[in-house]
C-alpha atoms as a PDB file:
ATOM      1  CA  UNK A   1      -8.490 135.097-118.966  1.00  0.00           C
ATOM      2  CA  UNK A   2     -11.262 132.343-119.320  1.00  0.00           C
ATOM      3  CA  UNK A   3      -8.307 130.349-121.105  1.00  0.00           C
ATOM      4  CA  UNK A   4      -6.033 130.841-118.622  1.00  0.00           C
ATOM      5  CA  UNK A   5      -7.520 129.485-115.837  1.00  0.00           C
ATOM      6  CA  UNK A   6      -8.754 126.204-117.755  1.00  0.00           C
ATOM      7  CA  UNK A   7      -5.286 125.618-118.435  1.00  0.00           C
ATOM      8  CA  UNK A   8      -3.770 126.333-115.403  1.00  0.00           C
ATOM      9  CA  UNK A   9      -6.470 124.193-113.713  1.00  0.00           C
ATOM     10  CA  UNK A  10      -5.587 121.255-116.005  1.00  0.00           C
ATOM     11  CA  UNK A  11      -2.407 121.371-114.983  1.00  0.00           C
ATOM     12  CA  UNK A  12      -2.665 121.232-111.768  1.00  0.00           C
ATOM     13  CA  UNK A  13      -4.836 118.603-111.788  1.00  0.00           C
ATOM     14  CA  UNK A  14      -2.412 116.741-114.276  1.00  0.00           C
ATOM     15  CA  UNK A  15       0.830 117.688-111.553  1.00  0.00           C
ATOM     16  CA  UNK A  16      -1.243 116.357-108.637  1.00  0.00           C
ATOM     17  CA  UNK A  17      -2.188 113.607-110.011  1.00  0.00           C
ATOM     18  CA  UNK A  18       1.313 112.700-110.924  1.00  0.00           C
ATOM     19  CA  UNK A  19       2.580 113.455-107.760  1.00  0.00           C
ATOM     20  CA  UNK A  20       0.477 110.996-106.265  1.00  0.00           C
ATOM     21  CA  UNK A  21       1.328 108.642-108.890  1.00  0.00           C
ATOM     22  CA  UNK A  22       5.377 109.101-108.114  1.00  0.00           C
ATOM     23  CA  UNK A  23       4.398 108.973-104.475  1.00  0.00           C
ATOM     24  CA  UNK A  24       3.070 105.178-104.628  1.00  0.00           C
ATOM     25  CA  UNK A  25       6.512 104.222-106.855  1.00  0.00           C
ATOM     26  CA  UNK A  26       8.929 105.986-105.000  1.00  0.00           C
ATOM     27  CA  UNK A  27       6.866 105.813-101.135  1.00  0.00           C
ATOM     28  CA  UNK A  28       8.066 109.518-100.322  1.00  0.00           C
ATOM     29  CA  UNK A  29       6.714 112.905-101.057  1.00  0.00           C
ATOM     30  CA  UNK A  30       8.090 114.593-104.774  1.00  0.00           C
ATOM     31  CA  UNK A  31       6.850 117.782-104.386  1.00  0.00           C
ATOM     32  CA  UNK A  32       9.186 119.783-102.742  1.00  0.00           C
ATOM     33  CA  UNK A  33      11.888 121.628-104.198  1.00  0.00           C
ATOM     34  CA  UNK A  34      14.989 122.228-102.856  1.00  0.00           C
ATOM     35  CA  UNK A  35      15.908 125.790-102.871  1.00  0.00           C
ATOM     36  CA  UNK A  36      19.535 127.054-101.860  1.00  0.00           C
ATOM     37  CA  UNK A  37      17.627 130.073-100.196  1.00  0.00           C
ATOM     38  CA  UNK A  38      15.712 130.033 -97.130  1.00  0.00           C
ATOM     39  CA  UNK A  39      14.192 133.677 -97.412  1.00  0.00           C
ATOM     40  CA  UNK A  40      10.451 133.401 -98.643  1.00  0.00           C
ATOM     41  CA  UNK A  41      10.615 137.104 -99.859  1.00  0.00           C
ATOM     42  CA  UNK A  42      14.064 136.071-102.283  1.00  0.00           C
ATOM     43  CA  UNK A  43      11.952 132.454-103.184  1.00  0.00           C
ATOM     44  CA  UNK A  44       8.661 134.115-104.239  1.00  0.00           C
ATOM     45  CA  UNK A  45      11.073 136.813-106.184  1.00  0.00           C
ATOM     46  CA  UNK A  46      12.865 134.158-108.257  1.00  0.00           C
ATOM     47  CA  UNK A  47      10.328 131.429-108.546  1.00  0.00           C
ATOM     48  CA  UNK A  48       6.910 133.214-109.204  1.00  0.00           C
ATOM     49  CA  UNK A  49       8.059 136.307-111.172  1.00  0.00           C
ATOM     50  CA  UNK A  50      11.775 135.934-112.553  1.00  0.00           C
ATOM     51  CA  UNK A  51      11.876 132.556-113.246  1.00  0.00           C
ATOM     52  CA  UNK A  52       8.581 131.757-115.314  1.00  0.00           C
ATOM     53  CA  UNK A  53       9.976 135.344-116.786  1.00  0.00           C
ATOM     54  CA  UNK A  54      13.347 134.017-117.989  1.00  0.00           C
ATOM     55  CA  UNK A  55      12.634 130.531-118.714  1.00  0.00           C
ATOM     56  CA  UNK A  56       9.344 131.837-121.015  1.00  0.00           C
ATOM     57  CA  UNK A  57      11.620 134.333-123.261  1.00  0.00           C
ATOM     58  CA  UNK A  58      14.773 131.895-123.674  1.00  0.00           C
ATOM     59  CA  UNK A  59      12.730 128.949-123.691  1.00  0.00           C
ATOM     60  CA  UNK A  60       9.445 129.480-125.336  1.00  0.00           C
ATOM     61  CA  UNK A  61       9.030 133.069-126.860  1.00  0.00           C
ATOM     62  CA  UNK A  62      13.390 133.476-128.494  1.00  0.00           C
ATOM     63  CA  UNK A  63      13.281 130.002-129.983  1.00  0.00           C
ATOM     64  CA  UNK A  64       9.524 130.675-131.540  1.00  0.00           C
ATOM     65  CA  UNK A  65      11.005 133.710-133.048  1.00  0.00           C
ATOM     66  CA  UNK A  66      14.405 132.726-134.341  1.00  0.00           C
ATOM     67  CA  UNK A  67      12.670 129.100-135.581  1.00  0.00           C
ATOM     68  CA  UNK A  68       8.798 130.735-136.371  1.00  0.00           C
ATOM     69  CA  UNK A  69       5.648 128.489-137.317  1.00  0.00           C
ATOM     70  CA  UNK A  70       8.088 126.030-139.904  1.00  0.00           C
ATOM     71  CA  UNK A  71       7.421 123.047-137.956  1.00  0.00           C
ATOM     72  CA  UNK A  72       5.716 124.006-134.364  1.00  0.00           C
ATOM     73  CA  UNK A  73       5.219 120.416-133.330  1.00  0.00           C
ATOM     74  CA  UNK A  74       8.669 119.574-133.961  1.00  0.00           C
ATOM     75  CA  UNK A  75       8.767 123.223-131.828  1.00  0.00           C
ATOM     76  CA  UNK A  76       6.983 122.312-129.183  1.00  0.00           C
ATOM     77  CA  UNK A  77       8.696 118.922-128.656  1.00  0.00           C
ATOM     78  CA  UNK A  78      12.118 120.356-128.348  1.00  0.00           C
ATOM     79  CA  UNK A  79      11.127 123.348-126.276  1.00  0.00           C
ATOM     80  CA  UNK A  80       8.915 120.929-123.782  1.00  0.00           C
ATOM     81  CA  UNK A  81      12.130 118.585-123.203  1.00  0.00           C
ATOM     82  CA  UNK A  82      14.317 121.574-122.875  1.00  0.00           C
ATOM     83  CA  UNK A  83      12.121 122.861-120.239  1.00  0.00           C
ATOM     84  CA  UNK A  84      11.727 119.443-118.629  1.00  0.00           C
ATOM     85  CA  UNK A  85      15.401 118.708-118.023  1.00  0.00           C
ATOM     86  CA  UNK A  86      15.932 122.390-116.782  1.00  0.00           C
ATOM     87  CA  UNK A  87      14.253 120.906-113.771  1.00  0.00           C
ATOM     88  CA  UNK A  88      16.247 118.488-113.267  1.00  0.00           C
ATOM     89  CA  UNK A  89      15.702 118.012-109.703  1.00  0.00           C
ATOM     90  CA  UNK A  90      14.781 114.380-109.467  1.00  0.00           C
ATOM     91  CA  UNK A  91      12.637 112.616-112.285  1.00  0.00           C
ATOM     92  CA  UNK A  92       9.525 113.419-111.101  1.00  0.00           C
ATOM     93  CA  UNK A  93      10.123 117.293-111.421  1.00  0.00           C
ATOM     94  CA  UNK A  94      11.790 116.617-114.941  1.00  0.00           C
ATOM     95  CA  UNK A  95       8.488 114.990-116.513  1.00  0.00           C
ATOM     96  CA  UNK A  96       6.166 117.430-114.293  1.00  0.00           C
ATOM     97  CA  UNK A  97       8.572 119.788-116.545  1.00  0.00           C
ATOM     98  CA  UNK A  98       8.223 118.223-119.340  1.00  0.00           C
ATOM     99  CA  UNK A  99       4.203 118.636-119.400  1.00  0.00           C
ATOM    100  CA  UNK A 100       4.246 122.165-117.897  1.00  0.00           C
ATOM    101  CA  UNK A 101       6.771 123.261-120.861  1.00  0.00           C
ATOM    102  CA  UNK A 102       4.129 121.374-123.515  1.00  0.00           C
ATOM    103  CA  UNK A 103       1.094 123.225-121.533  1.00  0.00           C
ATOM    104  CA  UNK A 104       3.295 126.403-121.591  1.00  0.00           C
ATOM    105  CA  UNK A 105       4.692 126.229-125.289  1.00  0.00           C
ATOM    106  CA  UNK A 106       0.779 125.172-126.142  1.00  0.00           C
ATOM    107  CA  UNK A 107      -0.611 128.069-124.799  1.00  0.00           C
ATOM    108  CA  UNK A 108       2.024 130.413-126.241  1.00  0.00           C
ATOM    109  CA  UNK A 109       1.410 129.151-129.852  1.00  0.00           C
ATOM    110  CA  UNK A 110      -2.327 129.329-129.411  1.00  0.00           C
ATOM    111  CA  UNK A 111      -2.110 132.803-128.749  1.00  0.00           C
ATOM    112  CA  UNK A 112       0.077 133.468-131.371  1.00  0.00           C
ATOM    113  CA  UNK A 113      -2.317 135.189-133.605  1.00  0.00           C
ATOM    114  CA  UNK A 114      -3.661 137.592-130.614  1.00  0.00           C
ATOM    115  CA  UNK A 115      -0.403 138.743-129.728  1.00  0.00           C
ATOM    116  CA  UNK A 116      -1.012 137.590-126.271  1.00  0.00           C
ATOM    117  CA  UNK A 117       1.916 134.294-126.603  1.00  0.00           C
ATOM    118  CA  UNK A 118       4.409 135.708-124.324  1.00  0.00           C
ATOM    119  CA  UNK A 119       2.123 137.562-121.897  1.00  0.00           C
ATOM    120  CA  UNK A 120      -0.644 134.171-121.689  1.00  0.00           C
ATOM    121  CA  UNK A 121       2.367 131.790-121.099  1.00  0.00           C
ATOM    122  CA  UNK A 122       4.120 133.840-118.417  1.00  0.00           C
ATOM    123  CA  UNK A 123       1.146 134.153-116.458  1.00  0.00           C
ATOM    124  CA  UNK A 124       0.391 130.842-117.202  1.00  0.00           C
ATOM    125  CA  UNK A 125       3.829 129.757-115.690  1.00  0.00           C
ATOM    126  CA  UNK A 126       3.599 132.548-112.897  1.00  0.00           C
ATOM    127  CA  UNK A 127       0.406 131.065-111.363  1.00  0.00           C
ATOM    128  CA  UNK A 128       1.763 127.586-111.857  1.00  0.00           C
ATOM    129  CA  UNK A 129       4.856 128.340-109.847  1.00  0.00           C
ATOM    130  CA  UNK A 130       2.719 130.156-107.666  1.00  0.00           C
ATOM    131  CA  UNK A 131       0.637 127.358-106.303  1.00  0.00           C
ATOM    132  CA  UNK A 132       3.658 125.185-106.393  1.00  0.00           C
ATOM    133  CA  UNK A 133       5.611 128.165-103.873  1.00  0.00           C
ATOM    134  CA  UNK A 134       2.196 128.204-101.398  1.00  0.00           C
ATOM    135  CA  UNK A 135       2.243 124.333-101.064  1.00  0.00           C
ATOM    136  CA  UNK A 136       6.228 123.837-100.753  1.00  0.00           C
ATOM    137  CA  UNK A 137       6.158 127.323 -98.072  1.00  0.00           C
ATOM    138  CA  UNK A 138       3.228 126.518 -95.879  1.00  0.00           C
END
């Protein structure tokens, strides 16, 4: 758990800090996401639990298992980018992306050997997406 919340500190601390960084080159706010729903309950279903779920197992956990520990920076790379232009919202969201699919795909390999990958990573991503849904709904 210990590792969990380092990361997932780091990373917020890395997303806020970028988020003031885009803020001073682009002069407006980057955070927000736009979401073609306007029900909290069907936001907080998709982005904090089914999401991180999907996006972990097709992007993280199936291409780990069909590709295994060959090359896992090469791994991590690809999976990172992947993840980054999922989000392709404006640029801003596609390099926070970027760095939260590296933190993800990071933690995931590290736990490889506990048999915690999937489980550490989708928590990972579920608190992420969490703190992002708080800030963008109140």
């Amino acid at each position: 758990m210990h590792f969990i919340v380092i990361t997932l500190l780091t990373k917020l601390a890395l997303s806020w800090l970028m988020g003031i960084l885009f803020w001073k080159i682009e002069g407006k706010h980057v955070f927000e996401t736009p979401y073609v729903s306007k029900n909290s309950a069907e936001i907080f279903l998709l982005v904090v639990i089914l999401g991180p779920l999907l996006e972990n197992y097709f992007l993280i956990h199936l291409p780990w298992k069909l590709f295994g520990n060959s090359k896992p920076a090469v791994l991590i790379a690809v999976t990172s980018v992947l993840f980054g232009l999922l989000h392709h919202y404006n640029v801003y969201h596609i390099i926070n992306a970027t760095v939260s699919g590296f933190v993800f795909t990071v933690s995931y390999w590290l736990r490889l050997a506990k048999n915690q990958a999937f489980v550490a990573s989708w928590l990972l991503h579920m608190f992420y997406n969490l703190f992002a849904w708080i800030v963008n709904e109140f």
